[in-house]
PDB file of N, CA and C in Angstrom:
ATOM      1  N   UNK A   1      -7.228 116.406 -17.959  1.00  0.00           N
ATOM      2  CA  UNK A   1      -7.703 116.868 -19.251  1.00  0.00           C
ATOM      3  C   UNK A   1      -8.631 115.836 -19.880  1.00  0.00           C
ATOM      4  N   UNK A   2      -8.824 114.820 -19.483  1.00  0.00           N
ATOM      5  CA  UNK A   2      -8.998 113.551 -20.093  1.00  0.00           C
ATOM      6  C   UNK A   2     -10.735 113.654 -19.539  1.00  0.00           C
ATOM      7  N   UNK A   3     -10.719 114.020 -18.068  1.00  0.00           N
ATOM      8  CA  UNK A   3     -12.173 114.089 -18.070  1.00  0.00           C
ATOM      9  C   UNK A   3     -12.936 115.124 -18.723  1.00  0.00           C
ATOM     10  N   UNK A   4     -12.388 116.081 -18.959  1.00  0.00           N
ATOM     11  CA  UNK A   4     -13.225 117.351 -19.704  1.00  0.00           C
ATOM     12  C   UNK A   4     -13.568 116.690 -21.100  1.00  0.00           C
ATOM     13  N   UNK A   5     -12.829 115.839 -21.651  1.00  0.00           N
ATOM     14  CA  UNK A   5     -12.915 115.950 -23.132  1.00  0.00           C
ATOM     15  C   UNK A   5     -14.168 114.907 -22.880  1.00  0.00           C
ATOM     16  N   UNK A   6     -14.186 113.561 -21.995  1.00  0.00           N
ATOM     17  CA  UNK A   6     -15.517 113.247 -21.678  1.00  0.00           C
ATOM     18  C   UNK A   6     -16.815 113.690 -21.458  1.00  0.00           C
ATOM     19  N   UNK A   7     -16.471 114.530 -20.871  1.00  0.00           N
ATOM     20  CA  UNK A   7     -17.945 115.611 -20.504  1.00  0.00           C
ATOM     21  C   UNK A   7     -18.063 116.567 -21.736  1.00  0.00           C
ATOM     22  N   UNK A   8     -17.160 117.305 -23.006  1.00  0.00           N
ATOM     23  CA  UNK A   8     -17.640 117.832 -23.489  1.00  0.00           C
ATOM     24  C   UNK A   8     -18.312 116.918 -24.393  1.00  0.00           C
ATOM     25  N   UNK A   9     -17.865 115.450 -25.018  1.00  0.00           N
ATOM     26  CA  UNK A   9     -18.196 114.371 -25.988  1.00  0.00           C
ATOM     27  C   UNK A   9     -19.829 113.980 -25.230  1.00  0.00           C
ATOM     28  N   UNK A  10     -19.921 114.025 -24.035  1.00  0.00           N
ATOM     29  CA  UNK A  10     -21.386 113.899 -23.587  1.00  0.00           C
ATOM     30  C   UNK A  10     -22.241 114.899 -23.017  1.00  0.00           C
ATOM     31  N   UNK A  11     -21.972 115.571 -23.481  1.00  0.00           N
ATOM     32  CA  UNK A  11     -22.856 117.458 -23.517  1.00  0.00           C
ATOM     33  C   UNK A  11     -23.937 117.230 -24.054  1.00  0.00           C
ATOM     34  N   UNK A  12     -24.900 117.197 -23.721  1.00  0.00           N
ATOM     35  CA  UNK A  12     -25.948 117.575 -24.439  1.00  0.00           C
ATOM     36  C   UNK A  12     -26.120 118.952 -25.564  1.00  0.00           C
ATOM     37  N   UNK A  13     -26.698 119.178 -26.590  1.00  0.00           N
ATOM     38  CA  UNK A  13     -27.094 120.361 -27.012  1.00  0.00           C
ATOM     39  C   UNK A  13     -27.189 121.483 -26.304  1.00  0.00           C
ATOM     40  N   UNK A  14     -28.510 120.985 -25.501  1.00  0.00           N
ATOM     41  CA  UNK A  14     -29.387 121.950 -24.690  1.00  0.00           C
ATOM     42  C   UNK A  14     -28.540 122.496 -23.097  1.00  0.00           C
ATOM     43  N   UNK A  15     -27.797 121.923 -22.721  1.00  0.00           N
ATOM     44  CA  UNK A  15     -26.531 122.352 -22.172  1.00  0.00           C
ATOM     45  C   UNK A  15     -25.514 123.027 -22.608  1.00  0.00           C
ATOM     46  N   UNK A  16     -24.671 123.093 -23.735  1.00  0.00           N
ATOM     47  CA  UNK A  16     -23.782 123.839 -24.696  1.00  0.00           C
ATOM     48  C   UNK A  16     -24.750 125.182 -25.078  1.00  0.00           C
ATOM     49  N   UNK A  17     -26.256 124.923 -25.446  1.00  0.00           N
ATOM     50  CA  UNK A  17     -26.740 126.552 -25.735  1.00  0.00           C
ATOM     51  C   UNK A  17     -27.133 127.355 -24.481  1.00  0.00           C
ATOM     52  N   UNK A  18     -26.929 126.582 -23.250  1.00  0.00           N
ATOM     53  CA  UNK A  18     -27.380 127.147 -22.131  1.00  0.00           C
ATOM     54  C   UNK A  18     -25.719 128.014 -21.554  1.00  0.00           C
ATOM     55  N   UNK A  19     -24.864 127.141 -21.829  1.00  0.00           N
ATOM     56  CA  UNK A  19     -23.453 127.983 -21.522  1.00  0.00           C
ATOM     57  C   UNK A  19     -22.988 128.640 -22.498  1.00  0.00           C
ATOM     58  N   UNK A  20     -23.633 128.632 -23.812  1.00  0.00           N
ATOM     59  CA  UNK A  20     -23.263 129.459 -24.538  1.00  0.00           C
ATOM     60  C   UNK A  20     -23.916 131.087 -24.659  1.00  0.00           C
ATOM     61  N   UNK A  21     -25.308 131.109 -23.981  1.00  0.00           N
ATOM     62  CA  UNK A  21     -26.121 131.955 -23.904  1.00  0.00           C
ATOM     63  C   UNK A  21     -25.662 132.507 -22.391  1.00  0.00           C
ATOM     64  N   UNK A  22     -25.338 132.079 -21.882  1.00  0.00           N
ATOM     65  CA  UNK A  22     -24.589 132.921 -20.263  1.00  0.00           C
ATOM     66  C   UNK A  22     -23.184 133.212 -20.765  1.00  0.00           C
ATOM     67  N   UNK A  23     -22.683 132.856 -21.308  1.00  0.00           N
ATOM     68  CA  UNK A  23     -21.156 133.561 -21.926  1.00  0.00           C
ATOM     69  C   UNK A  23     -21.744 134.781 -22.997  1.00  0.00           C
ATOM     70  N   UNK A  24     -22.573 134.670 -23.474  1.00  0.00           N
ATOM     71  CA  UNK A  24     -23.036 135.821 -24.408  1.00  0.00           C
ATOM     72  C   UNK A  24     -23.544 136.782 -23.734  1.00  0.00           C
ATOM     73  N   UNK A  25     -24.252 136.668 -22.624  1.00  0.00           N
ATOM     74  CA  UNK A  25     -25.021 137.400 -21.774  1.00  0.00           C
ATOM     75  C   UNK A  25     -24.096 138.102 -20.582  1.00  0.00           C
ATOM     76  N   UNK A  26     -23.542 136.946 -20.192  1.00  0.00           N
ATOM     77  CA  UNK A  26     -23.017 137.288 -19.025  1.00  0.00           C
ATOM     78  C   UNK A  26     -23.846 137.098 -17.701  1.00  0.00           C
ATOM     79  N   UNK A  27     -25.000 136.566 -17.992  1.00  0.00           N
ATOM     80  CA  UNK A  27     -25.987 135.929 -16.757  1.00  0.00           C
ATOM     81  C   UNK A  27     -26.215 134.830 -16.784  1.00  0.00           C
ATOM     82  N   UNK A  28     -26.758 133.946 -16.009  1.00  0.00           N
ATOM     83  CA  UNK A  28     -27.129 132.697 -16.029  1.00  0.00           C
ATOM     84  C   UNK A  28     -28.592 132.834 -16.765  1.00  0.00           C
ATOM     85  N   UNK A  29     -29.750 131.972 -17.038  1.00  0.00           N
ATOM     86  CA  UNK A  29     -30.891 132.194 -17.261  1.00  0.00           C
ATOM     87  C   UNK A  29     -31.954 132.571 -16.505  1.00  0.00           C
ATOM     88  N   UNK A  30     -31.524 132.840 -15.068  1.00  0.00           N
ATOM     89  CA  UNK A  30     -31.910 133.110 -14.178  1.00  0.00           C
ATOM     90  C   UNK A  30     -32.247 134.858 -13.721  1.00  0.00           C
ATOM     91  N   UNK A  31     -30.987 135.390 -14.443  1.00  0.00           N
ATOM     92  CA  UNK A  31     -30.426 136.646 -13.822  1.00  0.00           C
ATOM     93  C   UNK A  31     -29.613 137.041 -13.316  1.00  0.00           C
ATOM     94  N   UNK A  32     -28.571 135.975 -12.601  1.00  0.00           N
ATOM     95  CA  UNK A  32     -27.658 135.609 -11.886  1.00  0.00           C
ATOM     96  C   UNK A  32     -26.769 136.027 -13.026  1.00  0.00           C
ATOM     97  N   UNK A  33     -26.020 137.353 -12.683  1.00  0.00           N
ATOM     98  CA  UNK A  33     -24.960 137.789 -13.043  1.00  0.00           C
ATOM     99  C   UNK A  33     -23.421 136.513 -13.148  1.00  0.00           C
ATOM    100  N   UNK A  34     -23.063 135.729 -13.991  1.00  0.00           N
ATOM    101  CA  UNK A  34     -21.750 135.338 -13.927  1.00  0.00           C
ATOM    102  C   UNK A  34     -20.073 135.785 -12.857  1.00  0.00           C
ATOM    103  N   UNK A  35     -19.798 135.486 -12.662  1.00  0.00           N
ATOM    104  CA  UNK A  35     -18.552 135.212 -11.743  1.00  0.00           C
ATOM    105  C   UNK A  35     -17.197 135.639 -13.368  1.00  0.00           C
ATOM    106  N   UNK A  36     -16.338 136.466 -13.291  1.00  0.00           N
ATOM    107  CA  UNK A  36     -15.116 136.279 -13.617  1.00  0.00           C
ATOM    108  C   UNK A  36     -14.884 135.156 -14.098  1.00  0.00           C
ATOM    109  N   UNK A  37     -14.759 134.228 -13.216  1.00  0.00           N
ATOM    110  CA  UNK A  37     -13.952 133.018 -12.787  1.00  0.00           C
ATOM    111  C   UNK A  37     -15.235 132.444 -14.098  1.00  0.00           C
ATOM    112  N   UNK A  38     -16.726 132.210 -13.448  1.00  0.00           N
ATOM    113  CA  UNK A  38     -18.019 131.717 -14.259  1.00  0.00           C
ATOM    114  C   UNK A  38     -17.615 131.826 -15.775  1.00  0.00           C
ATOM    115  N   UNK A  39     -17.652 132.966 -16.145  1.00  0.00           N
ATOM    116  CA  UNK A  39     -17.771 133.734 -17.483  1.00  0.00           C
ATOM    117  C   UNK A  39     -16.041 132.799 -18.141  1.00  0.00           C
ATOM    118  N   UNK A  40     -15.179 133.189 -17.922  1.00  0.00           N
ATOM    119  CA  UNK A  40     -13.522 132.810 -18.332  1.00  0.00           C
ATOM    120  C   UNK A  40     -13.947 130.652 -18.632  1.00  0.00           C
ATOM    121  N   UNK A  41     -14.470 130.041 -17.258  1.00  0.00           N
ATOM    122  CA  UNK A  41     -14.779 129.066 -17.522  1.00  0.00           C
ATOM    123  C   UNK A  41     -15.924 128.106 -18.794  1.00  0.00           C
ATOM    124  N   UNK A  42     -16.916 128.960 -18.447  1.00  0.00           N
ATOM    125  CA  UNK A  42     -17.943 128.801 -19.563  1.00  0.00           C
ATOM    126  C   UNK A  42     -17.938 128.909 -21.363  1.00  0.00           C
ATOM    127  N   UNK A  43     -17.036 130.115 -21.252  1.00  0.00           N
ATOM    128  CA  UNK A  43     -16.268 130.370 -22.328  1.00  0.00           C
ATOM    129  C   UNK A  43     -14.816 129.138 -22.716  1.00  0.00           C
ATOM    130  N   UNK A  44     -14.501 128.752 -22.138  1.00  0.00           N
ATOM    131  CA  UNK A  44     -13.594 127.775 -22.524  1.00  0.00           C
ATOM    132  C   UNK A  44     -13.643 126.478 -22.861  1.00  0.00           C
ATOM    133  N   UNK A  45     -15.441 126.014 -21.893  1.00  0.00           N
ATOM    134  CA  UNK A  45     -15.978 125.243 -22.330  1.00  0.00           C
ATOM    135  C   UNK A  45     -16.614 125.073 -23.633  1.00  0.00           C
ATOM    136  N   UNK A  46     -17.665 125.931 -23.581  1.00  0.00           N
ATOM    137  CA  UNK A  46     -17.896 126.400 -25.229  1.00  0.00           C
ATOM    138  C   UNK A  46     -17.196 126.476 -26.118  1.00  0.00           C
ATOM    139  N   UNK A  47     -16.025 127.046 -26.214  1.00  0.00           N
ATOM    140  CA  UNK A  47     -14.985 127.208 -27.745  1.00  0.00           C
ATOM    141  C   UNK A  47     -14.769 125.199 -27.171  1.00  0.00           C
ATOM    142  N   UNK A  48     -14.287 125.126 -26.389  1.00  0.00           N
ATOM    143  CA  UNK A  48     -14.052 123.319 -26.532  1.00  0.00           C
ATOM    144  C   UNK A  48     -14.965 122.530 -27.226  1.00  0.00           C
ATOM    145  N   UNK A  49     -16.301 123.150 -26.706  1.00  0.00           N
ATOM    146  CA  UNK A  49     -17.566 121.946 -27.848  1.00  0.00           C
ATOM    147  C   UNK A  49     -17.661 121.981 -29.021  1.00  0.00           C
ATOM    148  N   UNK A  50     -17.162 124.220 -29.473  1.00  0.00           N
ATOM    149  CA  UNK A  50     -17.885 124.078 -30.786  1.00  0.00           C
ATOM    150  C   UNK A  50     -16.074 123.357 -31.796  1.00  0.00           C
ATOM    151  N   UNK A  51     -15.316 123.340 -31.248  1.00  0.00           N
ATOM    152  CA  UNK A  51     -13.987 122.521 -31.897  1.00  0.00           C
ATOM    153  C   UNK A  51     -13.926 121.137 -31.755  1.00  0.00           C
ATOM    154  N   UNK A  52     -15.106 120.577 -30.962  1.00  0.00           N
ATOM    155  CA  UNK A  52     -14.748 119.134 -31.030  1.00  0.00           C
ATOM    156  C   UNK A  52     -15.884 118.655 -31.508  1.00  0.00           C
ATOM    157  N   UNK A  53     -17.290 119.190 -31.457  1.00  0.00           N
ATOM    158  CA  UNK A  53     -18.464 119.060 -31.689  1.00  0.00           C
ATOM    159  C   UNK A  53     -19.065 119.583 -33.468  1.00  0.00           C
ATOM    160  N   UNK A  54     -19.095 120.571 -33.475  1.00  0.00           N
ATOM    161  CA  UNK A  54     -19.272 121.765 -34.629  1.00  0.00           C
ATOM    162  C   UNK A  54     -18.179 121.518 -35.723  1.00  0.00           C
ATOM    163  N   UNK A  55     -19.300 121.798 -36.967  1.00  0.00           N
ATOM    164  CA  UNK A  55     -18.875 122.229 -37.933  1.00  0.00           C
ATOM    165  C   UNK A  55     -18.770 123.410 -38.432  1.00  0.00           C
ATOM    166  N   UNK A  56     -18.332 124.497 -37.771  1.00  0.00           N
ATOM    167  CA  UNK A  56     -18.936 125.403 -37.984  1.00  0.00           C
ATOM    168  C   UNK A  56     -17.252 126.669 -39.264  1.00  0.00           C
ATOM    169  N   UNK A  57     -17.865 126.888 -40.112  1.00  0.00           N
ATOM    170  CA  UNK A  57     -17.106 127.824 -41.446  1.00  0.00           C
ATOM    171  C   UNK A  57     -17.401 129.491 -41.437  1.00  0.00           C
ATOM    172  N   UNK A  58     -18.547 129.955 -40.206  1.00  0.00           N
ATOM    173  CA  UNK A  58     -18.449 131.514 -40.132  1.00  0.00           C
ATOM    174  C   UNK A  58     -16.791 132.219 -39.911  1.00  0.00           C
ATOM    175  N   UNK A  59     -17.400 133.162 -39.943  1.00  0.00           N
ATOM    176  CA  UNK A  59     -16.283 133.922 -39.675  1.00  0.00           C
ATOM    177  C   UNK A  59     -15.979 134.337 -38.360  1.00  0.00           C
ATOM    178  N   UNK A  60     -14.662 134.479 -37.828  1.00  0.00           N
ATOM    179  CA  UNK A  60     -14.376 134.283 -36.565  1.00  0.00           C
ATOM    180  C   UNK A  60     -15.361 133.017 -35.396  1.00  0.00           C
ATOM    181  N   UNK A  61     -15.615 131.862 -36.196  1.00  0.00           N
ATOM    182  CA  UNK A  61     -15.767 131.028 -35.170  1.00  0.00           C
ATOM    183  C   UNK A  61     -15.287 130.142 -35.063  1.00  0.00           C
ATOM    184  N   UNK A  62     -15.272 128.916 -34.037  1.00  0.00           N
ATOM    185  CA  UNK A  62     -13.977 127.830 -33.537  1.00  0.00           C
ATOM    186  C   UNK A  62     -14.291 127.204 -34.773  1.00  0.00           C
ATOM    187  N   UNK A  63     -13.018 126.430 -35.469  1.00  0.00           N
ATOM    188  CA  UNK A  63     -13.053 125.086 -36.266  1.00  0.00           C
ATOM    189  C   UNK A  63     -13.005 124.398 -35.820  1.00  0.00           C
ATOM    190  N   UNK A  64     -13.365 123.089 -36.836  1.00  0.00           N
ATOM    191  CA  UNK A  64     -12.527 121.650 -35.861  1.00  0.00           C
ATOM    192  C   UNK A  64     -10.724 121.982 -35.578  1.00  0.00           C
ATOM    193  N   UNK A  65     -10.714 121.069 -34.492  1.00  0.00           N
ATOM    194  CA  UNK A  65      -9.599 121.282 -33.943  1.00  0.00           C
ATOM    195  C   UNK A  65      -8.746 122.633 -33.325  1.00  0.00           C
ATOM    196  N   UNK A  66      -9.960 123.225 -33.045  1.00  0.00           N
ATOM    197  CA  UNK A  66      -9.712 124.359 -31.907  1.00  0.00           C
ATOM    198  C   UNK A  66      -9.410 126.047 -32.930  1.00  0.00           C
ATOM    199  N   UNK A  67      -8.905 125.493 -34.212  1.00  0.00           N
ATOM    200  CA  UNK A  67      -8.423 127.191 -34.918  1.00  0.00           C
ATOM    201  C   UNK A  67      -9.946 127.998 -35.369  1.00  0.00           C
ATOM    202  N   UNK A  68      -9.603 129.261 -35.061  1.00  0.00           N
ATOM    203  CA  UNK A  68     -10.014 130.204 -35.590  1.00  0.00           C
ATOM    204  C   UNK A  68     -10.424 130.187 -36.994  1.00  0.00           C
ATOM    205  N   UNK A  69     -11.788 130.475 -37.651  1.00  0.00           N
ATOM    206  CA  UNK A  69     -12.450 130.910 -38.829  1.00  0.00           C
ATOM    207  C   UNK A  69     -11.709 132.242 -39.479  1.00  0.00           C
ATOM    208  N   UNK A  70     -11.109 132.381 -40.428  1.00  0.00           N
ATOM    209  CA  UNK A  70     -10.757 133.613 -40.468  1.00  0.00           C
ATOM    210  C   UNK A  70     -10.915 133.660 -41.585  1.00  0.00           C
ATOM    211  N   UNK A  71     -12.144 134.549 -42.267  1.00  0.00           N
ATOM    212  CA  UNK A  71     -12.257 134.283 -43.804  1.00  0.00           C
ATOM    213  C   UNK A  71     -11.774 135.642 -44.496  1.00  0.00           C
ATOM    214  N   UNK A  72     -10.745 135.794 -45.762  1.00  0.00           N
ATOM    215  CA  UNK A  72     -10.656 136.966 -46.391  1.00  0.00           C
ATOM    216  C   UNK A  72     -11.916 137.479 -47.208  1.00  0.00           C
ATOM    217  N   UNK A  73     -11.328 139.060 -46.911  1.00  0.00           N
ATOM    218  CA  UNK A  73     -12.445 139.507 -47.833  1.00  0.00           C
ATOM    219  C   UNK A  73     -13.454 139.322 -48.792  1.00  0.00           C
ATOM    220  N   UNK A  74     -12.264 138.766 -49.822  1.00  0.00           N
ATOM    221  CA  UNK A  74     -12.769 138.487 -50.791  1.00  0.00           C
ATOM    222  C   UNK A  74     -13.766 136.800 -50.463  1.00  0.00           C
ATOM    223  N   UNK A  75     -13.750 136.387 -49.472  1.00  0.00           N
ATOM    224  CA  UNK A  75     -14.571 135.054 -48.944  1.00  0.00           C
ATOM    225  C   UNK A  75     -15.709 135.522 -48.440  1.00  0.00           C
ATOM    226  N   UNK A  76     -15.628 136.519 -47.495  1.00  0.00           N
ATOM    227  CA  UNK A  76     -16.964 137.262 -47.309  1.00  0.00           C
ATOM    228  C   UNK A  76     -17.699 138.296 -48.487  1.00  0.00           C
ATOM    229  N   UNK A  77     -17.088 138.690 -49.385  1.00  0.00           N
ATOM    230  CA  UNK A  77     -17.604 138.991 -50.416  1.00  0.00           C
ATOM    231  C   UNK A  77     -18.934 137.936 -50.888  1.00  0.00           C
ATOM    232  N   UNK A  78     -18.182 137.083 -51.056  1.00  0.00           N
ATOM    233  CA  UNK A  78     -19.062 135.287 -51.807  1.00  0.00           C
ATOM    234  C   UNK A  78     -19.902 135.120 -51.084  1.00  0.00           C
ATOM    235  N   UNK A  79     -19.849 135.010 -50.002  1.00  0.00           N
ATOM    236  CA  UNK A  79     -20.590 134.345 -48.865  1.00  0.00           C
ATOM    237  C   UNK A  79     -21.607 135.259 -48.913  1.00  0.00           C
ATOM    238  N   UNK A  80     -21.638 136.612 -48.849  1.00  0.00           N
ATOM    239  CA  UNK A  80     -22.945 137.573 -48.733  1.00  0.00           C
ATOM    240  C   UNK A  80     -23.096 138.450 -50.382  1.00  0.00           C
ATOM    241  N   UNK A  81     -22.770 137.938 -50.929  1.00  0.00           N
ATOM    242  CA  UNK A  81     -23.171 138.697 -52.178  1.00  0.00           C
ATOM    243  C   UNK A  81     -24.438 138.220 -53.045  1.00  0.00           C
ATOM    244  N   UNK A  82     -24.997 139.489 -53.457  1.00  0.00           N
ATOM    245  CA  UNK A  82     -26.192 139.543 -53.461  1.00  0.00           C
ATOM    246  C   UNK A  82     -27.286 139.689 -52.479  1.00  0.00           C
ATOM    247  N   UNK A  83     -26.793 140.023 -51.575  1.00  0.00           N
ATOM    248  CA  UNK A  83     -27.813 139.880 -49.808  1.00  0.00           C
ATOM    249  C   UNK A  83     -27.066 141.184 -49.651  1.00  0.00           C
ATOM    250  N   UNK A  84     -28.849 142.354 -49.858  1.00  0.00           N
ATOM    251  CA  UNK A  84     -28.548 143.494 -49.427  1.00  0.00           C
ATOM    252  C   UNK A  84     -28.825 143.373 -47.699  1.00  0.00           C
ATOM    253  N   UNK A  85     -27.625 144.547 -47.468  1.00  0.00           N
ATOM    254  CA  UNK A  85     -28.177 144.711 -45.817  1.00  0.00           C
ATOM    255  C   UNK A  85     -29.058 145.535 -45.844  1.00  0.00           C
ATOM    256  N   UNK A  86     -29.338 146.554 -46.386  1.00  0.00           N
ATOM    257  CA  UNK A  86     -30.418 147.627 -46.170  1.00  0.00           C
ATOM    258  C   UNK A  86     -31.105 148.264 -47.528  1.00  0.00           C
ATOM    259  N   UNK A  87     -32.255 148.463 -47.689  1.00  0.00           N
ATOM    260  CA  UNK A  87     -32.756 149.219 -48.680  1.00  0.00           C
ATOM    261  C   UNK A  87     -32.601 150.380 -48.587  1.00  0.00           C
ATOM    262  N   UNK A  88     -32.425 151.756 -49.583  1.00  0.00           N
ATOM    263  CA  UNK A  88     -32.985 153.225 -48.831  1.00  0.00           C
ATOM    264  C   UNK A  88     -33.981 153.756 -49.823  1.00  0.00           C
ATOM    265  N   UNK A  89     -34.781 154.411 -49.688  1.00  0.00           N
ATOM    266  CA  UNK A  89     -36.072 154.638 -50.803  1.00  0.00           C
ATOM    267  C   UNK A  89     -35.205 156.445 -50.758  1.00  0.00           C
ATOM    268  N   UNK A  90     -35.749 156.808 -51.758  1.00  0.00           N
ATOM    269  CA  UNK A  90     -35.066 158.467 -52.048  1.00  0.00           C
ATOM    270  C   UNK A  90     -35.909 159.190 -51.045  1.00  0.00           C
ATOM    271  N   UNK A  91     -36.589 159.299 -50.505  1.00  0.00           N
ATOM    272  CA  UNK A  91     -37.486 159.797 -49.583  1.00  0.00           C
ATOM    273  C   UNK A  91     -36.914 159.761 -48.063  1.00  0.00           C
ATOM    274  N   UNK A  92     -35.800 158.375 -47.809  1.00  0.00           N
ATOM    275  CA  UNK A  92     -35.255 158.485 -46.742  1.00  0.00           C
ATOM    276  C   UNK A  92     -33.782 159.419 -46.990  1.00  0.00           C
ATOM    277  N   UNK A  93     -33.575 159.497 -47.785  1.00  0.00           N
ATOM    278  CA  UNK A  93     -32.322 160.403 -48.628  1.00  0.00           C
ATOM    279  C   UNK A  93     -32.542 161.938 -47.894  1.00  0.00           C
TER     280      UNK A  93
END
């Protein structure tokens, strides 16, 4: 366990968005469809960087120290209020 946490502490960026974009995809950047095994791994790596690496407060994404973002309603209320998602003019009515 001891070497992973090395290799994720010396990850580059541009490595973490490259396994993070084949776990999203499910391909390599290539085209190269992922492996089961690929996809389950890559993904485990990733939630590891963005919990040891990232600051990250969205919703449903890793915290520090590995937990889950889980914001109530009323938190996503705040967070997007005032930010329409869509206009409709009466004409699209």
């Amino acid at each position: 366990m001891n070497d992973i946490n090395k290799v994720i502490d010396e990850m580059p960026d541009e490595v973490y968005q490259r396994l993070l974009s084949a776990t999203e995809l499910g391909k390599w950047d290539d085209g190269t469809v992922l492996t089961e095994q690929q996809r389950e791994s890559t993904l485990q790596v990733v939630m590891m960087y963005q919990a040891r690496k990232l600051n990250q407060t969205e919703h449903f994404t890793i915290a520090a120290g590995g937990n889950i973002n889980e914001l109530s309603k009323s938190e996503l209320k705040k967070q997007f209020k005032g930010e329409a998602i869509a206009e409709f003019k009466e004409a699209d009515l």
